[in-house]
Each structure stands twice: as C-alpha cells, then as structure tokens.
N, C-alpha and C. Protein backbone atom coordinates (compact mmCIF):
# COMPACT_ATOMS: atom_id res chain seq x y z
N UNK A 1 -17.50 -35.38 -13.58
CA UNK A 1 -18.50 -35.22 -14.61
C UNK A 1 -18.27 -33.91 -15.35
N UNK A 2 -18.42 -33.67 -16.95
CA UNK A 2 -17.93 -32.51 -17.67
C UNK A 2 -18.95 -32.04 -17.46
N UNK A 3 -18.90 -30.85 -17.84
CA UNK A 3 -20.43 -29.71 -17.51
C UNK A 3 -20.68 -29.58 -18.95
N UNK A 4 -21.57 -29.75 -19.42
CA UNK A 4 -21.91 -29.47 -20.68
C UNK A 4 -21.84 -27.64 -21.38
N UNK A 5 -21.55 -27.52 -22.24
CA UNK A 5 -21.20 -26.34 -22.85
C UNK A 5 -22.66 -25.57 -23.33
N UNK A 6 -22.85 -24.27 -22.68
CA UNK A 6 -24.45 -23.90 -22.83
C UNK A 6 -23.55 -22.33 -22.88
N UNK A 7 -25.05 -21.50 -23.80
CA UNK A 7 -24.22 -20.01 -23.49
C UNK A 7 -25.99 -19.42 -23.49
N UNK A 8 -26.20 -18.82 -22.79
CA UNK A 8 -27.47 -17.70 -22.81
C UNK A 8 -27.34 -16.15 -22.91
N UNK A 9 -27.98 -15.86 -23.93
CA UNK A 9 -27.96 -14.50 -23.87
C UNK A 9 -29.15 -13.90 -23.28
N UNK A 10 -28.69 -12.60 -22.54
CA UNK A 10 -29.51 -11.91 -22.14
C UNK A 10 -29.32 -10.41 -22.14
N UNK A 11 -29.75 -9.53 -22.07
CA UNK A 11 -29.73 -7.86 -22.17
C UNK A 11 -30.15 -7.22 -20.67
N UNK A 12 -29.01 -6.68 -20.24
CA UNK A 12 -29.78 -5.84 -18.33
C UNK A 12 -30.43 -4.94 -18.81
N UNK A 13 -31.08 -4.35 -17.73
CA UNK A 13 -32.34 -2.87 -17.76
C UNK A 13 -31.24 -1.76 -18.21
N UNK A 14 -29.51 -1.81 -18.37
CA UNK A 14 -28.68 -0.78 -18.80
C UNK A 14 -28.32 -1.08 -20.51
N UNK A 15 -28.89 -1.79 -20.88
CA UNK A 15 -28.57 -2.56 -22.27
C UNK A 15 -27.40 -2.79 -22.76
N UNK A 16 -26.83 -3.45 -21.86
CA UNK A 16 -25.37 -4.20 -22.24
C UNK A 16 -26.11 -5.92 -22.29
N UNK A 17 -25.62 -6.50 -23.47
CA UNK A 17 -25.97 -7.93 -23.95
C UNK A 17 -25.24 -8.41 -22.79
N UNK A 18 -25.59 -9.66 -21.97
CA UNK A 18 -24.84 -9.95 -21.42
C UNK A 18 -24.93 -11.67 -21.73
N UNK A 19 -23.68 -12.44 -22.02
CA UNK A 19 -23.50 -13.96 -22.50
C UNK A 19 -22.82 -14.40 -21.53
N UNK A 20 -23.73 -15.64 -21.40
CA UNK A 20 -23.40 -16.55 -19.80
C UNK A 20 -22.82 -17.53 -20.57
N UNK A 21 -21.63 -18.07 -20.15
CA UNK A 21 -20.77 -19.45 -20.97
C UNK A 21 -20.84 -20.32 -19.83
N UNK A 22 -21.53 -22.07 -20.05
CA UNK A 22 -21.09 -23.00 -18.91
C UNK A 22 -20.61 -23.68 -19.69
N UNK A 23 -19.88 -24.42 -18.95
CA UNK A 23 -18.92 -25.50 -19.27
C UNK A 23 -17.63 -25.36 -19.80
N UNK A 24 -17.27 -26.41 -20.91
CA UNK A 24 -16.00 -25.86 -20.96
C UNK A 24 -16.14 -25.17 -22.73
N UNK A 25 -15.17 -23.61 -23.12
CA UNK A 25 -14.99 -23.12 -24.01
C UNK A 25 -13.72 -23.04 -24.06
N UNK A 26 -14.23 -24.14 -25.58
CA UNK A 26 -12.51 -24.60 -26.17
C UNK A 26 -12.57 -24.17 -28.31
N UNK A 27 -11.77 -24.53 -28.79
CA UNK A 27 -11.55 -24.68 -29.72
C UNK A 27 -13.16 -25.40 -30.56
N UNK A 28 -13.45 -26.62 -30.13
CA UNK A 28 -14.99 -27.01 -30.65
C UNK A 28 -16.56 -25.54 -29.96
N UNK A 29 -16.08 -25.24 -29.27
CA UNK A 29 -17.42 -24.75 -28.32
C UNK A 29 -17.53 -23.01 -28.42
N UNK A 30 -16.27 -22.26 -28.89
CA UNK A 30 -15.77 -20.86 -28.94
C UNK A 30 -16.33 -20.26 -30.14
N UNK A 31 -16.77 -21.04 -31.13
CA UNK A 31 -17.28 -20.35 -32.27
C UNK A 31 -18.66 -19.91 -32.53
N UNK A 32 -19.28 -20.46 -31.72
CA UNK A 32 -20.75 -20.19 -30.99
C UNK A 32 -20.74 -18.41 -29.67
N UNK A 33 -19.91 -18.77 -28.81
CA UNK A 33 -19.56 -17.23 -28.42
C UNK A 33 -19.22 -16.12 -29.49
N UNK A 34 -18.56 -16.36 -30.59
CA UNK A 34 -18.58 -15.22 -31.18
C UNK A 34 -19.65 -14.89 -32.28
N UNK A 35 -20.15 -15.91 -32.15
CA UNK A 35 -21.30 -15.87 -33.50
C UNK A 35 -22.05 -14.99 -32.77
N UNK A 36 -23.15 -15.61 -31.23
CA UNK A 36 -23.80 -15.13 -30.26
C UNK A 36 -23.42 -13.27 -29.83
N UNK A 37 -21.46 -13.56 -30.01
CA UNK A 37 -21.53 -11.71 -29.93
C UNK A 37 -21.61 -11.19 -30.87
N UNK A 38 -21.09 -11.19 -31.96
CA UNK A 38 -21.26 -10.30 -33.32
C UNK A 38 -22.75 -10.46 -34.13
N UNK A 39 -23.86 -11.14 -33.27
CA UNK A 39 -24.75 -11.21 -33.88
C UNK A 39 -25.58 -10.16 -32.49
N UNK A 40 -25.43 -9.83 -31.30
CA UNK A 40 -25.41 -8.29 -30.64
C UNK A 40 -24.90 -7.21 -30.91
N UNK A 41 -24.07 -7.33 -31.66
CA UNK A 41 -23.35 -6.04 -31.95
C UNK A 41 -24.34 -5.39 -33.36
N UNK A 42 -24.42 -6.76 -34.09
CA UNK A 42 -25.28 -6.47 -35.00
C UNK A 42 -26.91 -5.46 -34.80
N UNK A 43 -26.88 -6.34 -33.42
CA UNK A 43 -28.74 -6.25 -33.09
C UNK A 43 -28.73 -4.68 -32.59
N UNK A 44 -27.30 -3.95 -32.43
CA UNK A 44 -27.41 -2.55 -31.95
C UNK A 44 -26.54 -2.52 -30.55
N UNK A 45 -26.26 -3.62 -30.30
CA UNK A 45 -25.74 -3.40 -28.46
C UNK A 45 -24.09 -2.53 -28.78
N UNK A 46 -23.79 -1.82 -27.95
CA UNK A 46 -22.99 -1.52 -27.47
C UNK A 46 -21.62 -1.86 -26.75
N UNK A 47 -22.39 -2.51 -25.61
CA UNK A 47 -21.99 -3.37 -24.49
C UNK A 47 -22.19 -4.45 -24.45
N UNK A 48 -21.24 -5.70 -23.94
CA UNK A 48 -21.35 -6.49 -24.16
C UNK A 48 -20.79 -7.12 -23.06
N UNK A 49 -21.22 -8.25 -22.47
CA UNK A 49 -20.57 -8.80 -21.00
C UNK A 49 -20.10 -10.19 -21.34
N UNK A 50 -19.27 -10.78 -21.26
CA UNK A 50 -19.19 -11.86 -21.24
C UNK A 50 -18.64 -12.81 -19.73
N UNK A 51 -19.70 -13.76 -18.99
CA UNK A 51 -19.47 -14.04 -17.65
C UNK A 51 -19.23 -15.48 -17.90
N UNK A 52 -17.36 -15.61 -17.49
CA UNK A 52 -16.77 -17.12 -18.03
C UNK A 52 -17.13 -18.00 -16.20
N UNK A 53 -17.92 -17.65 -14.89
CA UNK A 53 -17.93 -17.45 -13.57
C UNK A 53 -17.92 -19.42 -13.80
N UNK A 54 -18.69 -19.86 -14.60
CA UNK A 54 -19.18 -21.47 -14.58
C UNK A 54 -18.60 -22.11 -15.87
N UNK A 55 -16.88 -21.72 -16.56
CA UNK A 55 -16.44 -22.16 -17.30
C UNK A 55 -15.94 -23.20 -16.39
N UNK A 56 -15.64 -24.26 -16.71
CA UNK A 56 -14.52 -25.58 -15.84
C UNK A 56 -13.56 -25.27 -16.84
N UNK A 57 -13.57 -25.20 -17.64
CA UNK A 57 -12.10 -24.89 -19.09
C UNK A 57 -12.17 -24.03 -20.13
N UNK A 58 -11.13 -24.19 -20.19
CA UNK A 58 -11.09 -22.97 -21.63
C UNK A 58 -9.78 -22.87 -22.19
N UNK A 59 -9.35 -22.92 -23.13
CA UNK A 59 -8.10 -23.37 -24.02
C UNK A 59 -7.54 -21.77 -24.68
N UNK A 60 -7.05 -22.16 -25.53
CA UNK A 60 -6.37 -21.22 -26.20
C UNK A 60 -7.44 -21.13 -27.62
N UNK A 61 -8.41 -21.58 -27.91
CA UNK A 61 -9.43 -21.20 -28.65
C UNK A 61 -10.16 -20.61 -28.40
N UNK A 62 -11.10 -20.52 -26.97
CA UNK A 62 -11.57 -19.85 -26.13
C UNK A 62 -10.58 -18.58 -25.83
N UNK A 63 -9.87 -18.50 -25.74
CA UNK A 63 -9.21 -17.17 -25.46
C UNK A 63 -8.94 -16.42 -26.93
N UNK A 64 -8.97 -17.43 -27.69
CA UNK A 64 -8.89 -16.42 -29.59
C UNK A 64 -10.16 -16.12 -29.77
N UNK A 65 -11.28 -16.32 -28.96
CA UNK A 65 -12.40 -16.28 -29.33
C UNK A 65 -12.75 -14.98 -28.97
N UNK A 66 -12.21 -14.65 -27.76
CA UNK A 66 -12.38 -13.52 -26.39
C UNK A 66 -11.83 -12.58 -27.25
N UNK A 67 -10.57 -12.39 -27.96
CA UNK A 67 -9.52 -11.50 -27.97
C UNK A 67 -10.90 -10.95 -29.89
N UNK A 68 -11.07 -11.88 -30.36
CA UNK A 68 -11.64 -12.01 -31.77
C UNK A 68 -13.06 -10.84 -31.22
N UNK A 69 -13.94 -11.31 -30.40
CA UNK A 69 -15.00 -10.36 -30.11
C UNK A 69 -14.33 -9.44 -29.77
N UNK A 70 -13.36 -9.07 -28.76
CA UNK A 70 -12.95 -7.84 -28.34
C UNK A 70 -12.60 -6.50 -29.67
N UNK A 71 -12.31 -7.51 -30.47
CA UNK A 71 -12.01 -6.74 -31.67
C UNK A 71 -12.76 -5.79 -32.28
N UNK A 72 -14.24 -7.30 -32.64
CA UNK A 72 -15.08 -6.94 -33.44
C UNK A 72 -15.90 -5.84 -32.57
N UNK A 73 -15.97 -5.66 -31.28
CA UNK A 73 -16.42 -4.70 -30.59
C UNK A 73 -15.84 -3.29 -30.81
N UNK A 74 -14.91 -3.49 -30.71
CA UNK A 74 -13.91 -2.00 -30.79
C UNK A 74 -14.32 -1.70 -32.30
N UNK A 75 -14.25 -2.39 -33.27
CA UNK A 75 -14.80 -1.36 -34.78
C UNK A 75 -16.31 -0.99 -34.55
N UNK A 76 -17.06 -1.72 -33.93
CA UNK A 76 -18.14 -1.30 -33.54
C UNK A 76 -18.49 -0.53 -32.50
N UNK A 77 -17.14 0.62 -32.19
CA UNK A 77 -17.32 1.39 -31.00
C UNK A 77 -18.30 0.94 -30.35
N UNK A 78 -17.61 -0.55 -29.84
CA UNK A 78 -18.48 -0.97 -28.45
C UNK A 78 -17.08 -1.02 -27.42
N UNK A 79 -18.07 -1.79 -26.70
CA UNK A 79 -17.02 -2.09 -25.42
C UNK A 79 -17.42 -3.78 -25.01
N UNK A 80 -16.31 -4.48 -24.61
CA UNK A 80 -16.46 -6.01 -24.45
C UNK A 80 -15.91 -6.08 -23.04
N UNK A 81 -16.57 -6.45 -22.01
CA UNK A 81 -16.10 -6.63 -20.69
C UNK A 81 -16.33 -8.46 -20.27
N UNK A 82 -15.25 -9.18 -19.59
CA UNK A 82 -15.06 -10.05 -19.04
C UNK A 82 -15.34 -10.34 -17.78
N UNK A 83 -16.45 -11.08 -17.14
CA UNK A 83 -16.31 -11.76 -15.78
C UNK A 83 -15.90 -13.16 -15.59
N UNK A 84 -14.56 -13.15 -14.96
CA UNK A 84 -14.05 -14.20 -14.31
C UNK A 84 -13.06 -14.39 -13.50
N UNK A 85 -14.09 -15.14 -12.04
CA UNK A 85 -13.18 -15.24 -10.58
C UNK A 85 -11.65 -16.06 -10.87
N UNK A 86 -11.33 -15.84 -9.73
CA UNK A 86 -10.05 -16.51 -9.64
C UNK A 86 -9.80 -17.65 -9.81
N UNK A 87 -9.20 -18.30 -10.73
CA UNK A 87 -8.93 -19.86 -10.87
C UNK A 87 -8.46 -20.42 -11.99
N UNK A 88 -8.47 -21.54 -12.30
CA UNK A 88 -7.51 -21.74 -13.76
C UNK A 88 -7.71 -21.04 -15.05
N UNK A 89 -9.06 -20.56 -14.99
CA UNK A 89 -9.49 -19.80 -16.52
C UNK A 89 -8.95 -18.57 -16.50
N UNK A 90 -9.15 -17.81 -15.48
CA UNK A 90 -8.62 -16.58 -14.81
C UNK A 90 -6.68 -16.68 -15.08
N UNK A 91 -5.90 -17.87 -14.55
CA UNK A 91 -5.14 -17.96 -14.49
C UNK A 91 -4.27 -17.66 -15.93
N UNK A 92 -4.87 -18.29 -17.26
CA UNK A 92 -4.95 -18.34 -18.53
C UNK A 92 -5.09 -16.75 -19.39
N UNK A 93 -5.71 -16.01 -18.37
CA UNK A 93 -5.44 -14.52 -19.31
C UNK A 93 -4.10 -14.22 -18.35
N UNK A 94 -3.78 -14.49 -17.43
CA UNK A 94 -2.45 -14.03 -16.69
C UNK A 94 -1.31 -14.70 -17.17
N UNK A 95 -1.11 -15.54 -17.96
CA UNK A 95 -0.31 -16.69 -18.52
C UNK A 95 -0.39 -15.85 -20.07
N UNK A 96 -1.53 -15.48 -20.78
CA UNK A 96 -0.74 -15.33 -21.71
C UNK A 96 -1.15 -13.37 -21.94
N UNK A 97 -0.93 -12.97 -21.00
CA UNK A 97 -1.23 -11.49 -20.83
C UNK A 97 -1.95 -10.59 -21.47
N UNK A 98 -3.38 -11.26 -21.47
CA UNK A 98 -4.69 -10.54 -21.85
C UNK A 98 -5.13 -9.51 -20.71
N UNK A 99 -5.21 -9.86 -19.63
CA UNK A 99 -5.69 -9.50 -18.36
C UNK A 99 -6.02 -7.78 -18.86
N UNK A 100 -5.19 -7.05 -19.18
CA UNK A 100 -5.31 -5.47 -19.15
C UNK A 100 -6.17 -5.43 -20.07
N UNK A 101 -6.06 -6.25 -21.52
CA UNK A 101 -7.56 -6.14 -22.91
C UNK A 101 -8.61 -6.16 -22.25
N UNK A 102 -9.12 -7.00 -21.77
CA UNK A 102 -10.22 -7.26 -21.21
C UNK A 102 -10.72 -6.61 -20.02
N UNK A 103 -10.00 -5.79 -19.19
CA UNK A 103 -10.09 -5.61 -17.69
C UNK A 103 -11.25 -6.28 -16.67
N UNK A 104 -10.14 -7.71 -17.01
CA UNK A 104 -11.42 -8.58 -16.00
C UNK A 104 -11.92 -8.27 -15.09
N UNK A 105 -13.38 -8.62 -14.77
CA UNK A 105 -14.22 -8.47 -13.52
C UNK A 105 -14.09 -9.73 -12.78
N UNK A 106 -14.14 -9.91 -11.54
CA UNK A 106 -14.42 -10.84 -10.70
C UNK A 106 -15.13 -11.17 -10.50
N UNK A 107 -16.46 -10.20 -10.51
CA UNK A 107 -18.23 -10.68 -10.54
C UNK A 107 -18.82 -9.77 -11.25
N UNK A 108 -19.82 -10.15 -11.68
CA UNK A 108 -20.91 -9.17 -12.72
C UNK A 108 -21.35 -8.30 -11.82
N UNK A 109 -21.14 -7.76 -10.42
CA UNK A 109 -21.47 -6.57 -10.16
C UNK A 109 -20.43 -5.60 -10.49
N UNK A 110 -19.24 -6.20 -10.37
CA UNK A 110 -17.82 -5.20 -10.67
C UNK A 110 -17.64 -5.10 -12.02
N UNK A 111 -18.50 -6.30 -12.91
CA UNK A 111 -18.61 -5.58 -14.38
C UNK A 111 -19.47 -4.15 -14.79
C-alpha cells in the first residue's frame, strides 16, 4: 500500500520551522516542500528542519527540491538541516553525493 504524500509544518520552542514529509517525495509531490520552505523563510525562520524519517521514496525531484531549499536558505542566511535514517532515501544522497550539503541527521534529536 503507497503512503500517501502529507507534509506538516511546525516551529520547536528553539524556532527552527520544522517540515515533516510522509510518503513518497518525487517530482509530482517536491514542489509543495519548497513552497512550504520558502514560505518560512519568508515568515522570518532561520532554521529550518526537514524530517524525510516516513518518506517510502524519493526521486531525483525530491532531491532537486532539497538541494533548491538549501539554496534558498543560504541567501537567506539561514540554515537547512536534513533528518533521514538509514535506508533507500538515505542511500540516494550517498549515490549522488549530497550527504556533506545537507549534513544529514539520523533523528531529529541529532538535528
């Protein structure tokens, strides 16, 4: 069964935005993550979390999506941090050598 594609935003008591992605973020579903971040960056955030922990997939749109906020963060002297455990999505910044941009977290406490 596919997991349907949901993203929630939320802000911690340290005010880093933090965006929960389920399901899968692909090419149809990735343009909504960046809308969702550059519309925090807008709102004043800084920080920004993005936790891929309950992606099942994620393509090479999803990863232009990642690399695209990371961007728009950095002119916005922010900072864009990644959570995601070990497994095929994880596998996908090691495949196409994002891993150091992002300095993935393994869990949102190590973010």
């Amino acid at each position: 069964m596919v997991q349907p594609f949901a993203l929630e935003r939320a802000t911690s008591p340290s005010g880093t935005c933090l965006l929960t992605v389920t399901g899968e973020l692909d090419i149809v579903t990735s343009p909504k993550l960046v809308v969702a971040g550059r519309e925090a960056l807008r709102s004043g955030a800084s920080r920004i979390s993005v936790n891929l922990t309950d992606v099942t997939f994620m393509d090479s749109g999803g990863l232009a999506a990642l690399i695209n906020l990371h961007r728009s963060a950095e002119r916005a002297h922010g900072r864009l941090t990644v959570v995601c455990p070990d497994g095929a999505v994880r596998r996908l910044f090691a495949i196409s050598g994002t891993e150091a941009m992002f300095g993935l977290a393994r869990d949102a406490a190590a973010a």
